[in-house]
C-alpha atoms as a PDB file:
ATOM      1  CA  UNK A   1     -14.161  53.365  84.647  1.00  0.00           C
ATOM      2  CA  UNK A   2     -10.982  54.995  86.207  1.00  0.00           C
ATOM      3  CA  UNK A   3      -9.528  57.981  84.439  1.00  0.00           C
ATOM      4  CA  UNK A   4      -6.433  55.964  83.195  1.00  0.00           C
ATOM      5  CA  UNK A   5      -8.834  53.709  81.188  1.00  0.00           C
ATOM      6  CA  UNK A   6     -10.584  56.203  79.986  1.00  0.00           C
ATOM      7  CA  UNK A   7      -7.611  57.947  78.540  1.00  0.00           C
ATOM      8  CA  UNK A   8      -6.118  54.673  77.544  1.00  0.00           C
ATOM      9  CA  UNK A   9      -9.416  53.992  75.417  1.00  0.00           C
ATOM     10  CA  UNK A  10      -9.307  58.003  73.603  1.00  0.00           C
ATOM     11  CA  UNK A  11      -5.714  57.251  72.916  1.00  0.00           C
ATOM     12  CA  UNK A  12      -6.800  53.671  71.340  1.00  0.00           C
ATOM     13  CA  UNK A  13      -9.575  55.338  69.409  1.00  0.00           C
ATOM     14  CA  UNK A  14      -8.073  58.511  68.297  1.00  0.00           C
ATOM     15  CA  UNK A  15      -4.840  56.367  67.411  1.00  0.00           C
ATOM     16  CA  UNK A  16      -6.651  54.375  64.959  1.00  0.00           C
ATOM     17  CA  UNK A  17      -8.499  56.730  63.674  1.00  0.00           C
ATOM     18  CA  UNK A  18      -6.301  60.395  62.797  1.00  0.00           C
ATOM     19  CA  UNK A  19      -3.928  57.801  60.880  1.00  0.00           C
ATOM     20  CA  UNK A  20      -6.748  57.836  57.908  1.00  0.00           C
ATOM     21  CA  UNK A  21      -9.416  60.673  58.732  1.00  0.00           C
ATOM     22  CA  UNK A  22      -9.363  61.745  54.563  1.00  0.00           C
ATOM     23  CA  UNK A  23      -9.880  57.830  53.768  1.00  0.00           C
ATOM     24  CA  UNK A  24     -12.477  57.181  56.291  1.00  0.00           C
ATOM     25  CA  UNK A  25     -14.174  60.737  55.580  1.00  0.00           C
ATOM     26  CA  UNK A  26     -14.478  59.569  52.193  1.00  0.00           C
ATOM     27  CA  UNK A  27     -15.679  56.108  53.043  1.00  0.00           C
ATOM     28  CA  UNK A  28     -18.716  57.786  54.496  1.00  0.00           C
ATOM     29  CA  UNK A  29     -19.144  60.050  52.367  1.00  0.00           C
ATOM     30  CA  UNK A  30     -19.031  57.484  49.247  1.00  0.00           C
ATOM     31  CA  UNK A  31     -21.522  54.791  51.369  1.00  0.00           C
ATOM     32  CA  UNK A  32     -23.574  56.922  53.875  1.00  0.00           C
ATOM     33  CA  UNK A  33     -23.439  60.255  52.050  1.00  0.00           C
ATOM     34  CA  UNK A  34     -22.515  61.955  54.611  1.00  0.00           C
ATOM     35  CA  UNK A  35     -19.812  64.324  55.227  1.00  0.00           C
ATOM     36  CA  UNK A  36     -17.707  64.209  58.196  1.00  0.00           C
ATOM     37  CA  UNK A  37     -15.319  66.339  59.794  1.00  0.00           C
ATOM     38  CA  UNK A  38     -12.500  64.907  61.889  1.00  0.00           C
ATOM     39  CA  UNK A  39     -14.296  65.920  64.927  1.00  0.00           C
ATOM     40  CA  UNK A  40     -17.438  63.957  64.220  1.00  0.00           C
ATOM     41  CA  UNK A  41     -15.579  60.733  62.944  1.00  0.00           C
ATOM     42  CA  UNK A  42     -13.589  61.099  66.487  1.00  0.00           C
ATOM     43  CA  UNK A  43     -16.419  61.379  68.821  1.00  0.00           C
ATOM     44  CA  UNK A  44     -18.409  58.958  66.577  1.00  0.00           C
ATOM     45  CA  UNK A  45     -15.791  56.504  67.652  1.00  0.00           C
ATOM     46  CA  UNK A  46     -16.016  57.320  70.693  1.00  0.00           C
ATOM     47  CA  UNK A  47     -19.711  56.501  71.439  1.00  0.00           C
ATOM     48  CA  UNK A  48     -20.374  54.277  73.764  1.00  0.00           C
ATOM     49  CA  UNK A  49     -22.841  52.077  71.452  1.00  0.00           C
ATOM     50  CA  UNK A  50     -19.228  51.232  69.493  1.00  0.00           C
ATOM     51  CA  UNK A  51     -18.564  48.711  72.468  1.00  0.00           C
ATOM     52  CA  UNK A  52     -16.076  46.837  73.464  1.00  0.00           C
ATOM     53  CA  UNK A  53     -14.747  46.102  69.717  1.00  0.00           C
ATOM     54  CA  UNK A  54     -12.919  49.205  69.539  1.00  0.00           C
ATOM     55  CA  UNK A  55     -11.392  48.714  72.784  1.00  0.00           C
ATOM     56  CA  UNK A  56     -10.452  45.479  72.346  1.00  0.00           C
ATOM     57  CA  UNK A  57      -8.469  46.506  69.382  1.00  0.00           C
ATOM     58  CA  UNK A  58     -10.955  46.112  66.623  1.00  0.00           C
ATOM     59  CA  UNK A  59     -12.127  48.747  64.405  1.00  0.00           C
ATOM     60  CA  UNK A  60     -15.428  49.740  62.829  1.00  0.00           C
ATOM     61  CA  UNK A  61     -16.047  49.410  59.068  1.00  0.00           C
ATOM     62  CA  UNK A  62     -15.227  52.597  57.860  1.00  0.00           C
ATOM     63  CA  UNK A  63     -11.883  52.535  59.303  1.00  0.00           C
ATOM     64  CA  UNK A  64     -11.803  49.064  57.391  1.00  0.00           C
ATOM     65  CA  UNK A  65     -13.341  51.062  54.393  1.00  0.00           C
ATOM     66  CA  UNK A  66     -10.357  53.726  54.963  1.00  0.00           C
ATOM     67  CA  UNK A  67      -7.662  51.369  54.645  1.00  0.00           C
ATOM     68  CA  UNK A  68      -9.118  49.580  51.155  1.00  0.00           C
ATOM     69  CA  UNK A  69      -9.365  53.434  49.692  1.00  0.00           C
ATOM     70  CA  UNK A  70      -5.583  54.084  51.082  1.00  0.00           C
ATOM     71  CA  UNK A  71      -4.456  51.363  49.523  1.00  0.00           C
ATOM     72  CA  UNK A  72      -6.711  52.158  45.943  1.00  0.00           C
ATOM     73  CA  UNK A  73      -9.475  50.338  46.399  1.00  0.00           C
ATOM     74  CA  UNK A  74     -13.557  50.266  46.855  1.00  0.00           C
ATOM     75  CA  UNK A  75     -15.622  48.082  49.282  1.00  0.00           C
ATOM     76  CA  UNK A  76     -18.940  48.369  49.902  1.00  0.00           C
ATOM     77  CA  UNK A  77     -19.840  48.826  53.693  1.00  0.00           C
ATOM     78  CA  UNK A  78     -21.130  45.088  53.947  1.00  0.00           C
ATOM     79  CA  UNK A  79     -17.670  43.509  53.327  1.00  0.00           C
ATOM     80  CA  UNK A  80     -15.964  46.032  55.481  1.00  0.00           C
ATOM     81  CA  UNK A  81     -18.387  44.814  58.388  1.00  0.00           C
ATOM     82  CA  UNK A  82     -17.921  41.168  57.045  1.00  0.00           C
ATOM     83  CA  UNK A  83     -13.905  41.775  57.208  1.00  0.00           C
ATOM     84  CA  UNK A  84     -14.842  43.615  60.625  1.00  0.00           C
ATOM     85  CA  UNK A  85     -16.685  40.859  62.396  1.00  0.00           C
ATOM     86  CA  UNK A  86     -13.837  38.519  60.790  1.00  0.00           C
ATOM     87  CA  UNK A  87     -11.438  40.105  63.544  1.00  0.00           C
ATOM     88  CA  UNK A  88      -9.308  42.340  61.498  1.00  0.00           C
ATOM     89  CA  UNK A  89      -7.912  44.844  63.498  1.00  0.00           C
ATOM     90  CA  UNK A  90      -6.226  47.992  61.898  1.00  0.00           C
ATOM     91  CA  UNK A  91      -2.546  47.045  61.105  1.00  0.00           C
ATOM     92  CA  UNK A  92      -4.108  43.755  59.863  1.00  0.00           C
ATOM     93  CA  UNK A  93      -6.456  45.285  57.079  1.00  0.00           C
ATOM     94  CA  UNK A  94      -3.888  47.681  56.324  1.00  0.00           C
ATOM     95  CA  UNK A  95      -1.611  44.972  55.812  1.00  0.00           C
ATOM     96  CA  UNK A  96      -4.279  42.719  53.546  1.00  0.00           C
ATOM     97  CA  UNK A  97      -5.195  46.104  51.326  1.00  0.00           C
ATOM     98  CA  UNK A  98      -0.940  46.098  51.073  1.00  0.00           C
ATOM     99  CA  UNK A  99      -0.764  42.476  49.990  1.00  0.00           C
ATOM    100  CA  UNK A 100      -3.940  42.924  47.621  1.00  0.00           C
ATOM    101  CA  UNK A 101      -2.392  46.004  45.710  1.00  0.00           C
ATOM    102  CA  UNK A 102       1.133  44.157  44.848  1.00  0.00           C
ATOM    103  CA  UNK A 103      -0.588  40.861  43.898  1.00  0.00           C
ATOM    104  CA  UNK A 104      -3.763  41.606  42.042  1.00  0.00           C
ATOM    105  CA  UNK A 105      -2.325  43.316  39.278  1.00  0.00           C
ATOM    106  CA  UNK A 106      -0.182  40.345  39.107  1.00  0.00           C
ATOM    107  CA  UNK A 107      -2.394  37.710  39.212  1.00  0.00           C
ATOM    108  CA  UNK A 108      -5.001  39.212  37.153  1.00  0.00           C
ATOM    109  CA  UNK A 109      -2.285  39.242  34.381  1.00  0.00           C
ATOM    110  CA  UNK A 110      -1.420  35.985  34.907  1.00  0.00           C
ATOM    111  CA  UNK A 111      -4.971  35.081  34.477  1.00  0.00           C
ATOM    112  CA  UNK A 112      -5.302  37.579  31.135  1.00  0.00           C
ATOM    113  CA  UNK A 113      -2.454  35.395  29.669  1.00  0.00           C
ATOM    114  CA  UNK A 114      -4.293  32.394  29.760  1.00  0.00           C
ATOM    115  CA  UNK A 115      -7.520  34.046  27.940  1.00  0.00           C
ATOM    116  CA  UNK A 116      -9.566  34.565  31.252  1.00  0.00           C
ATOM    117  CA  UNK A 117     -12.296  37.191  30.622  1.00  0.00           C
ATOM    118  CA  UNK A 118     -11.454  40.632  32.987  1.00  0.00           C
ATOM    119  CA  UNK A 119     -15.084  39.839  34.462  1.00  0.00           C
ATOM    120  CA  UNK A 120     -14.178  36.672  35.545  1.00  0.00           C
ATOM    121  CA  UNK A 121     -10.696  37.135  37.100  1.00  0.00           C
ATOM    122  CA  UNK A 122      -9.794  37.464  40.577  1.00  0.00           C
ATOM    123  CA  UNK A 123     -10.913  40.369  42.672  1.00  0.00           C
ATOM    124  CA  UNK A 124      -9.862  42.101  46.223  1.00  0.00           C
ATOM    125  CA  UNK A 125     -13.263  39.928  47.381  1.00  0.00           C
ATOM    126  CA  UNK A 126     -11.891  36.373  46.035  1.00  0.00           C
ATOM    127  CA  UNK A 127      -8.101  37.598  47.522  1.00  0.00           C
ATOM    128  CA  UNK A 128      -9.683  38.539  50.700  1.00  0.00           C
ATOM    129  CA  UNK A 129     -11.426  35.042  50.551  1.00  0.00           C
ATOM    130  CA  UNK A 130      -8.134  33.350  50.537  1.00  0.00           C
ATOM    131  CA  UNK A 131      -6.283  35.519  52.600  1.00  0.00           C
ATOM    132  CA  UNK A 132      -8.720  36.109  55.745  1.00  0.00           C
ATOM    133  CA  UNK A 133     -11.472  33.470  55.259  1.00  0.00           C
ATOM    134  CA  UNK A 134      -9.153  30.550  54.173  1.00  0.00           C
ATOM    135  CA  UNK A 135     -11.063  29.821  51.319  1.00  0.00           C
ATOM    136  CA  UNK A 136      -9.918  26.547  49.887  1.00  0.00           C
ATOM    137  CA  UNK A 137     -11.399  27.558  46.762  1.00  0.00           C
ATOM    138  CA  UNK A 138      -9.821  30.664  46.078  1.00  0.00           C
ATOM    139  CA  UNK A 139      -6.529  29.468  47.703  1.00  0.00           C
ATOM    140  CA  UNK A 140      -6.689  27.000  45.192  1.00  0.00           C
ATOM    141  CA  UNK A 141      -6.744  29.465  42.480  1.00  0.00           C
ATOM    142  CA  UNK A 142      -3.871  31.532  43.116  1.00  0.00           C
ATOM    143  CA  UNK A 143      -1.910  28.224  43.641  1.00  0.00           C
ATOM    144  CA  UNK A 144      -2.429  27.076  40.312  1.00  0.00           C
ATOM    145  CA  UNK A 145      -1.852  30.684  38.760  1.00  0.00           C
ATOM    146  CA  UNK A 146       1.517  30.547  40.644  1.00  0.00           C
ATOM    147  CA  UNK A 147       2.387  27.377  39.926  1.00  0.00           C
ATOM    148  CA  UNK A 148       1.746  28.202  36.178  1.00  0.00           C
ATOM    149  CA  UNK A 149       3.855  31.244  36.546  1.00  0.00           C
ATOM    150  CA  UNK A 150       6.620  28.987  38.267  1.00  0.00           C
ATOM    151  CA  UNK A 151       6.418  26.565  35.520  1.00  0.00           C
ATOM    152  CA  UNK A 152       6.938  28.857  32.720  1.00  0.00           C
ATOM    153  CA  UNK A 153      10.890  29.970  34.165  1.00  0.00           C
ATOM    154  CA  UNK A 154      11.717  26.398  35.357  1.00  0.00           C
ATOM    155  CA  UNK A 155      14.616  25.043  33.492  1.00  0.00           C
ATOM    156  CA  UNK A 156      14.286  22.579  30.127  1.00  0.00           C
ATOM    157  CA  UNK A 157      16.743  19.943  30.027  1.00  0.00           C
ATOM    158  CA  UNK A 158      17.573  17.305  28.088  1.00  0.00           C
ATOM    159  CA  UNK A 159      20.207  15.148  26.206  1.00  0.00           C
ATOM    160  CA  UNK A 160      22.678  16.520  23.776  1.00  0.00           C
ATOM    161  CA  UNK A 161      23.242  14.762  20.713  1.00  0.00           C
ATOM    162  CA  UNK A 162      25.313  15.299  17.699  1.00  0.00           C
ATOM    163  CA  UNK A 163      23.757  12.912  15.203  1.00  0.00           C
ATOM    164  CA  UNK A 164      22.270  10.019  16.223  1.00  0.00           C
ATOM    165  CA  UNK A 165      24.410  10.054  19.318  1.00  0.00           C
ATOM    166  CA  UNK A 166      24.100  11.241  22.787  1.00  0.00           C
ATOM    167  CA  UNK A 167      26.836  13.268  23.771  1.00  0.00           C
ATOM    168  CA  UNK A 168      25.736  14.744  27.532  1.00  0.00           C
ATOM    169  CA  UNK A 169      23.128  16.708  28.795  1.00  0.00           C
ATOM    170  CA  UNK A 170      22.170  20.437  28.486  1.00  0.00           C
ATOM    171  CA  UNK A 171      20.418  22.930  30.031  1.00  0.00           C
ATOM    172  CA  UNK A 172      18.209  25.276  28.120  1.00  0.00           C
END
């Protein structure tokens, strides 16, 4: 490996890591138990047994893990690797955890409206379903929940009548 690829691949690495060393310090500490300095989380990433994914712009779970706890939320280590091996790269998962925390609360309302249990409404898992994994079925949910919200602020029209007769039409 030449120097400039070498330096290329620290730069990479320490990029996408010192942009969320307290969020992937806790990660490990909340799934490994273990507690990192930045040092160690850099020259973890670093190791060659990390591989090409790193290089290749993907990132390892905890930096996966770092972005859901920047963003507010907890994932166990097995879907951060699941959402890892998916492809995600940084900037993506960053951007999914930013999607997740403007629309749950929103569609989980939506879904509290219409009598559906807390335990049974949509999750960051289910979103991350749709969102990464195309999951017809859970794309099909947050259609319908849309569509119902769509439906409730579309326009009621219908004839006006004074009496018996029909005068014109009106908007309600």
């Amino acid at each position: 490996m030449s120097a400039l690829e070498f330096q290329q691949r620290v730069s990479d690495i320490y990029r996408g890591i010192q942009q969320n060393i307290p969020e992937v310090q806790a990660f490990y500490a909340d799934n490994f138990g273990i507690n990192l300095d930045e040092q160690s989380i850099f020259l973890g990433a670093l190791d060659p047994t990390v591989g090409e994914d790193i290089v290749s712009g993907r990132i390892t779970p905890a930096q996966i893990g770092g972005e859901a706890k920047r963003a507010g939320f907890e994932i166990t280590t097995s879907e951060a690797k699941r959402l890892q091996e998916a492809g995600l790269t940084q900037e993506e998962a960053r951007r999914l955890f930013s999607v997740a925390e403007a629309q749950l609360p929103r569609l989980q309302e939506l879904q509290a409206q219409r009598g559906i249990a807390q335990e049974q409404q949509i999750g960051l898992e289910q979103l991350s379903e749709a969102l990464v994994f195309q999951s017809q079925e859970e794309m099909e949910i947050i259609a319908r929940l849309e569509e119902q919200e769509a439906s409730e602020f579309a326009p009621t029209t219908g004839a006006t009548r004074t009496g018996r007769r029909v005068t014109g039409l009106t908007e309600l």
